[in-house]
C-alpha atoms as a PDB file:
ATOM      1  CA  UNK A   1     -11.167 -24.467 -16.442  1.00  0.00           C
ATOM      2  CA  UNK A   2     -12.148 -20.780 -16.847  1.00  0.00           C
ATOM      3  CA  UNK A   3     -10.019 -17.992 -17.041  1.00  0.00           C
ATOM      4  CA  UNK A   4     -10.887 -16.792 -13.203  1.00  0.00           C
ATOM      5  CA  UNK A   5      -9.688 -20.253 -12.041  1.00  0.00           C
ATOM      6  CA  UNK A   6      -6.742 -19.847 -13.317  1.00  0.00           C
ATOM      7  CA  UNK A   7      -6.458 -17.025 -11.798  1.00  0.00           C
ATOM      8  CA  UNK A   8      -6.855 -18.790  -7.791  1.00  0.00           C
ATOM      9  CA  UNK A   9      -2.676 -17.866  -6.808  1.00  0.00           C
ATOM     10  CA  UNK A  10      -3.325 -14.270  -8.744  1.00  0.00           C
ATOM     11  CA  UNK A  11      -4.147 -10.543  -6.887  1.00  0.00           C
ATOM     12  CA  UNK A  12      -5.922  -8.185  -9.361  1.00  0.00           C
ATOM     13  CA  UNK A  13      -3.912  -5.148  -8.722  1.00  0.00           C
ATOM     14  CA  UNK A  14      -5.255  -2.343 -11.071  1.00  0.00           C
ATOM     15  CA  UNK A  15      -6.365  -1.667 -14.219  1.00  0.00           C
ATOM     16  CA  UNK A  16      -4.805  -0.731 -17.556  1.00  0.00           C
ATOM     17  CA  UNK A  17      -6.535   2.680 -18.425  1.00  0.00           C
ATOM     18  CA  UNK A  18      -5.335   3.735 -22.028  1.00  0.00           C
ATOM     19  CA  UNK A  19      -1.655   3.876 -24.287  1.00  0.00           C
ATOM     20  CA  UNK A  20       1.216   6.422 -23.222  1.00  0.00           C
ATOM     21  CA  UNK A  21       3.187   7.639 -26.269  1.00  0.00           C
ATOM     22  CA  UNK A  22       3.375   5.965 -29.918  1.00  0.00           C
ATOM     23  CA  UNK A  23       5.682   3.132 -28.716  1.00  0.00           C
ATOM     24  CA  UNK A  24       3.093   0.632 -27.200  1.00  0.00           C
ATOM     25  CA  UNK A  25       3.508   1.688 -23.501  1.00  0.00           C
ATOM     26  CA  UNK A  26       0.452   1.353 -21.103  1.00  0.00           C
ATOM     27  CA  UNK A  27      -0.754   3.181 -17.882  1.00  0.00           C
ATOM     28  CA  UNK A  28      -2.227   1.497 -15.602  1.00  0.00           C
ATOM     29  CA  UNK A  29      -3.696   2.707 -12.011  1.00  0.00           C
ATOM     30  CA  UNK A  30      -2.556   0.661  -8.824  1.00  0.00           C
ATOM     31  CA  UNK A  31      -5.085  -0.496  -6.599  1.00  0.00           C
ATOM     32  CA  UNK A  32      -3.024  -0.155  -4.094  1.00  0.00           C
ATOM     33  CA  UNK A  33      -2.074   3.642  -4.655  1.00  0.00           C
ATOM     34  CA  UNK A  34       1.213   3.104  -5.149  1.00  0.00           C
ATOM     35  CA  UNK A  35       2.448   2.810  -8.689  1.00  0.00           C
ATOM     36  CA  UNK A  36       5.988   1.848  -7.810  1.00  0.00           C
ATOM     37  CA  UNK A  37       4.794  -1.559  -6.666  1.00  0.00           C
ATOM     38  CA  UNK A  38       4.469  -2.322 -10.744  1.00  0.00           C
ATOM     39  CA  UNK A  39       8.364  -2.141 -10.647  1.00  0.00           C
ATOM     40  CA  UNK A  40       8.775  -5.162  -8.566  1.00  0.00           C
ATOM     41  CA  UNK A  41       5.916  -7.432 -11.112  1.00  0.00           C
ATOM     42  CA  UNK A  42       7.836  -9.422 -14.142  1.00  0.00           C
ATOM     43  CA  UNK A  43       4.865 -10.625 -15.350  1.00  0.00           C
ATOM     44  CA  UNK A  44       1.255  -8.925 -15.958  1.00  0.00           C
ATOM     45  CA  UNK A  45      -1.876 -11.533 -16.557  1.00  0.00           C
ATOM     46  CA  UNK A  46      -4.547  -8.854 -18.197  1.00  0.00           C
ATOM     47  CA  UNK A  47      -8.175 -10.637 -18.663  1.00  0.00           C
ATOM     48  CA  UNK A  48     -10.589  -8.647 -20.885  1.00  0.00           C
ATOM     49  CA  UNK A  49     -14.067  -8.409 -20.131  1.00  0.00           C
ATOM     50  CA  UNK A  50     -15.197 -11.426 -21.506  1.00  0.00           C
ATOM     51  CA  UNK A  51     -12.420 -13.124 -19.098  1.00  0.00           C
ATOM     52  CA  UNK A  52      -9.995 -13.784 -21.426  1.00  0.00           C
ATOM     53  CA  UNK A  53      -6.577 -13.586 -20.179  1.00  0.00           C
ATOM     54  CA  UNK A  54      -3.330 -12.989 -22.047  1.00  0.00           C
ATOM     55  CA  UNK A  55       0.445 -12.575 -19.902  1.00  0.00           C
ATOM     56  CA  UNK A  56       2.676 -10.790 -20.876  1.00  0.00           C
ATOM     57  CA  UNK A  57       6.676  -9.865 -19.339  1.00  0.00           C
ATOM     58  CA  UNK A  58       7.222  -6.651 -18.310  1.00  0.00           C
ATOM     59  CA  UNK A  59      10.019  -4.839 -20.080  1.00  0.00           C
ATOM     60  CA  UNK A  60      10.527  -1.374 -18.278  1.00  0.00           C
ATOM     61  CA  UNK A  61       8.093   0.047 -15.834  1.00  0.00           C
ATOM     62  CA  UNK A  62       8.254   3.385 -14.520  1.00  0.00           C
ATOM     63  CA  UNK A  63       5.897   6.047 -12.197  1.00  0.00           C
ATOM     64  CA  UNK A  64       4.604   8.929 -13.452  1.00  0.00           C
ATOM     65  CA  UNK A  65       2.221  10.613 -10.675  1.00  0.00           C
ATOM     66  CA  UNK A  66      -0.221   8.173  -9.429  1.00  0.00           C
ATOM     67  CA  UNK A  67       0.071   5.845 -12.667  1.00  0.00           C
ATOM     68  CA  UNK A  68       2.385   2.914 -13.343  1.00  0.00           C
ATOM     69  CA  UNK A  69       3.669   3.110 -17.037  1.00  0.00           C
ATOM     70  CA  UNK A  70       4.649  -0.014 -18.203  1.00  0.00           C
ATOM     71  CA  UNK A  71       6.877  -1.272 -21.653  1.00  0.00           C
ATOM     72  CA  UNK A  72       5.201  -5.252 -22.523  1.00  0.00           C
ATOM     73  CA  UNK A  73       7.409  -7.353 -24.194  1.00  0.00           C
ATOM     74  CA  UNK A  74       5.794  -8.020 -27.357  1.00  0.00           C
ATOM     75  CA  UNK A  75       3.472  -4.550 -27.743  1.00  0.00           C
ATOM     76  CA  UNK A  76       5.177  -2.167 -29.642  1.00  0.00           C
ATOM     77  CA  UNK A  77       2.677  -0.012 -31.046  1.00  0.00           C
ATOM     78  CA  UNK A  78       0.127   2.302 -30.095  1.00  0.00           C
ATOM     79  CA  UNK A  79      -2.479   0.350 -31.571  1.00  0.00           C
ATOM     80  CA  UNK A  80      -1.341  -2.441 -29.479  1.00  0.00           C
ATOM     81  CA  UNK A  81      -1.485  -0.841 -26.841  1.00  0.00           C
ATOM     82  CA  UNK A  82      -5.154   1.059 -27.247  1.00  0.00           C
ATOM     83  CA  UNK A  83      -6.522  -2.910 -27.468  1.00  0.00           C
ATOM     84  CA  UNK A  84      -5.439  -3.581 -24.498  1.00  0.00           C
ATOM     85  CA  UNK A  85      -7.333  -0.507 -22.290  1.00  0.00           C
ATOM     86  CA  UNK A  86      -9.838  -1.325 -19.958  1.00  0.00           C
ATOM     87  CA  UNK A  87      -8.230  -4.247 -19.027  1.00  0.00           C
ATOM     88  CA  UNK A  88      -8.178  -5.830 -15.393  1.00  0.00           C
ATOM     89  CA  UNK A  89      -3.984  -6.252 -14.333  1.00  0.00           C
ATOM     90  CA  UNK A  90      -3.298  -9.054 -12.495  1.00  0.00           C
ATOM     91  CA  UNK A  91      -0.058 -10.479 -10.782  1.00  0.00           C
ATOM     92  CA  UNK A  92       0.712 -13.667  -8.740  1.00  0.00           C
ATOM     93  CA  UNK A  93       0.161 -13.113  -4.988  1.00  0.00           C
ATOM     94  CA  UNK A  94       3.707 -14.779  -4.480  1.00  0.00           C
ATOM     95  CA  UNK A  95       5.275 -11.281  -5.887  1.00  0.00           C
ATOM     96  CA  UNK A  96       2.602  -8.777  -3.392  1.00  0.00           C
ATOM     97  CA  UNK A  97       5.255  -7.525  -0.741  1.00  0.00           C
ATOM     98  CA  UNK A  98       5.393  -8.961   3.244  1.00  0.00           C
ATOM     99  CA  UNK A  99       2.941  -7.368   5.353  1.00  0.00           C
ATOM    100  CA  UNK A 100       3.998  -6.148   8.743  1.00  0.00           C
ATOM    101  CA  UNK A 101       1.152  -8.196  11.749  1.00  0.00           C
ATOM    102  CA  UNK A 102      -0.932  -4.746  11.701  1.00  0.00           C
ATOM    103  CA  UNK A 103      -1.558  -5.182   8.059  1.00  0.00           C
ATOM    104  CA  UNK A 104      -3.579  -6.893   6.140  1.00  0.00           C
ATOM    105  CA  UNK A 105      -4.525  -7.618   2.012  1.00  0.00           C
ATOM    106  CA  UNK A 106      -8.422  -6.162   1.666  1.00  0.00           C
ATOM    107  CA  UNK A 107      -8.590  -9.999  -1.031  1.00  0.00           C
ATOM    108  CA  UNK A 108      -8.148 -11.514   2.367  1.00  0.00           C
ATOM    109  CA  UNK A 109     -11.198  -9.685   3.727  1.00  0.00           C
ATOM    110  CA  UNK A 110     -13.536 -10.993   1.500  1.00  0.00           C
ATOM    111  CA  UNK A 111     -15.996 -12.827   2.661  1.00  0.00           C
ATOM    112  CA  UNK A 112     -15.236 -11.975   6.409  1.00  0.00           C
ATOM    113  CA  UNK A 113     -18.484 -10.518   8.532  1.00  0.00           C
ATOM    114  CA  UNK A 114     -18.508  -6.847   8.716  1.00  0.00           C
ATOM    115  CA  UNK A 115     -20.138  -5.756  12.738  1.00  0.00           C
ATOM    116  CA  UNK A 116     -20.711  -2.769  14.053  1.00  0.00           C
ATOM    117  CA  UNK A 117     -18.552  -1.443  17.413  1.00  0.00           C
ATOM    118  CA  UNK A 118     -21.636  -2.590  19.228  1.00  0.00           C
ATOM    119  CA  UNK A 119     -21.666  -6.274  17.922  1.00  0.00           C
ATOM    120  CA  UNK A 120     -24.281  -5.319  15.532  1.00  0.00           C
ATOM    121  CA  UNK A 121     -24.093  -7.732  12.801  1.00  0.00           C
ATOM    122  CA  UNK A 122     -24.590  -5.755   8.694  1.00  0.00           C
ATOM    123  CA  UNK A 123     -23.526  -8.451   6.777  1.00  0.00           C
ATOM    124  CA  UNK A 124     -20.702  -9.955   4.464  1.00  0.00           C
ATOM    125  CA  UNK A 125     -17.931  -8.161   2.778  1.00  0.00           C
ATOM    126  CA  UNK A 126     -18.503  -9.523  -0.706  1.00  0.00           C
ATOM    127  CA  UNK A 127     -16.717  -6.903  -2.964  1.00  0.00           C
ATOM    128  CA  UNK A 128     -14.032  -3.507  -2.209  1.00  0.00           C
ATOM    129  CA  UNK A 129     -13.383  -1.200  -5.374  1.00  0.00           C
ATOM    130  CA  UNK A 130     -11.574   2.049  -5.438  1.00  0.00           C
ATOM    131  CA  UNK A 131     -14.202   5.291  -5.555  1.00  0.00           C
ATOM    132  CA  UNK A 132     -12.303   8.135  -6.455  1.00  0.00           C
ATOM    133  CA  UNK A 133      -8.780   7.355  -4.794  1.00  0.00           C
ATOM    134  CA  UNK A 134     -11.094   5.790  -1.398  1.00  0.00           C
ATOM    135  CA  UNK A 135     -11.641   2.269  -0.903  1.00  0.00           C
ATOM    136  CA  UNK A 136     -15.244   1.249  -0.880  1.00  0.00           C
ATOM    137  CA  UNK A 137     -16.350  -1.961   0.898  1.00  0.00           C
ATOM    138  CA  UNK A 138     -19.513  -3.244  -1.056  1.00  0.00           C
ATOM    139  CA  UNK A 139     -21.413  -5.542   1.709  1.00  0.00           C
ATOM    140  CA  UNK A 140     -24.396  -7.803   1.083  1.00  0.00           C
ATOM    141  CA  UNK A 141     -27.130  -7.727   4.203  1.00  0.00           C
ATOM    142  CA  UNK A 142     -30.509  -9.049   4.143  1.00  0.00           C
ATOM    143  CA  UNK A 143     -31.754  -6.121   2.396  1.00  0.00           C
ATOM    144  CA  UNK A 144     -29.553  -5.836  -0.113  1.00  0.00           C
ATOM    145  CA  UNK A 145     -25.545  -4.397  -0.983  1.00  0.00           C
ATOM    146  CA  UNK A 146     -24.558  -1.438   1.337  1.00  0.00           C
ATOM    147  CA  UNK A 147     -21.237   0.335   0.651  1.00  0.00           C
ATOM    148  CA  UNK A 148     -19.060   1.530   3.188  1.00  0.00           C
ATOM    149  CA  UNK A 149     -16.247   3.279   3.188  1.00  0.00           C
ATOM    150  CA  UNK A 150     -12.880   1.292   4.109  1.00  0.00           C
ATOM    151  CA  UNK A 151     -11.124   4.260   5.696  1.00  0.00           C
ATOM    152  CA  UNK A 152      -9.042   3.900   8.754  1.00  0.00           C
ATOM    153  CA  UNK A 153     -11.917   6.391  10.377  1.00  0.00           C
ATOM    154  CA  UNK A 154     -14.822   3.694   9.683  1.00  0.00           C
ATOM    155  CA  UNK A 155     -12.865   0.361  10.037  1.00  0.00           C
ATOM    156  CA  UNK A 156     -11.616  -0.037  13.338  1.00  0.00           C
ATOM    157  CA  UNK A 157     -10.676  -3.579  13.076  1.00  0.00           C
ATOM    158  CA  UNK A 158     -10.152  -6.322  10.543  1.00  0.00           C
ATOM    159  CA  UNK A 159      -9.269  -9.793  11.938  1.00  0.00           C
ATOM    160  CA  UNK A 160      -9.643 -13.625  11.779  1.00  0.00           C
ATOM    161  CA  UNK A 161     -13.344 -13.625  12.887  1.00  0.00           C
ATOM    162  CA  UNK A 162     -14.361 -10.392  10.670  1.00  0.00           C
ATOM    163  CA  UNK A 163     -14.127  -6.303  10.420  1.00  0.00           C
ATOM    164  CA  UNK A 164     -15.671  -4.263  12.132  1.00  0.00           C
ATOM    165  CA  UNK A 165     -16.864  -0.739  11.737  1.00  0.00           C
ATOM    166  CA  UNK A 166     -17.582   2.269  13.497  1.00  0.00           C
ATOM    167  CA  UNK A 167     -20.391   4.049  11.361  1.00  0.00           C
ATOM    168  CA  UNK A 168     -21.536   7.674  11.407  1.00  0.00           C
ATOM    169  CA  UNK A 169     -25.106   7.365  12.397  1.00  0.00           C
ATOM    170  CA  UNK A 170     -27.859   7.153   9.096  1.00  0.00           C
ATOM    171  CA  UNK A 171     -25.375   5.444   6.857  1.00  0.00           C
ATOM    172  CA  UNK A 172     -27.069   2.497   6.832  1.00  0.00           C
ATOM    173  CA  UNK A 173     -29.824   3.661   6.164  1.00  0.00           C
ATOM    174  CA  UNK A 174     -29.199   6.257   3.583  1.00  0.00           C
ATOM    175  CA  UNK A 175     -27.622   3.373   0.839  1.00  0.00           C
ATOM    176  CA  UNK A 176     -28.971   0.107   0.969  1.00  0.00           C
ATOM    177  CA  UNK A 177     -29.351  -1.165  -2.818  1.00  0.00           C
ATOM    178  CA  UNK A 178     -31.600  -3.997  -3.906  1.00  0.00           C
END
């Protein structure tokens, strides 16, 4: 079994960007834009980028602006905690907080048929990554990935039978890549 399918009842929720302080602590940056969501995770899975995951139990966590800092049991020193940047943070998606009906996870997007407000079919959401503080919706057509922004001004709707978009005119267009 590989490290990813272990991962099948776990969210990847941010990433661990680089040490804070001399005592092993960690910053990380929420997916989610809200770093006070790391308070309510006991546990962090962090898989390098050869897959490899390690867990570790979260011994303080704090906010400082739009980062989480965490304390990891067992990482004590800065050292520790500079071989650990980079790193993808995952949780299990039994800890993610209760969405109200109107809400939705963008992990339970994926794979959902993206249409335009006129029933114009693009393609398949196949990836969403954060560009810059804005979610970007990477979706495959049959010319190739386009990325489109996953603002509440370009997705309209996301539902059982797929999202759909209402796109400035060009966009299209302008950032098909093979």
């Amino acid at each position: 079994m590989t490290a990813l399918e272990k991962l099948a009842h776990y969210v990847h929720v941010g990433t661990l960007t680089k040490p804070h302080g001399i005592k092993g602590d960690v910053k990380i940056v929420p997916f989610s834009g809200e770093p006070e969501r790391f308070q309510g995770y006991p546990e962090l899975i962090l898989v390098d980028g050869q897959d490899r995951l390690s867990e570790y139990t979260v011994s303080k966590c704090r906010t400082q602006g739009r980062f989480a800092v965490v304390s990891l049991k067992g990482v004590i020193t800065r050292n520790q905690s500079e071989a650990l940047a980079g790193r993808q943070v995952w949780v299990a998606d039994s800890w993610l907080p209760d969405l109200d009906d109107s809400e939705f996870y963008w992990r339970d997007a994926l794979g959902k048929a993206v249409t335009t407000l006129a029933g114009q079919h693009i393609g398949t959401l196949v990836n969403i990554f954060d560009a810059g503080g804005r979610d970007m919706m990477v979706v495959e057509t049959e010319d190739g990935e386009v990325l489109i922004p996953g603002q509440s001004e370009f997705v309209v709707e996301v539902n059982e039978s797929g999202i759909v978009v209402d796109l400035p005119p060009g966009l299209l267009e302008v950032n098909v890549k093979e």
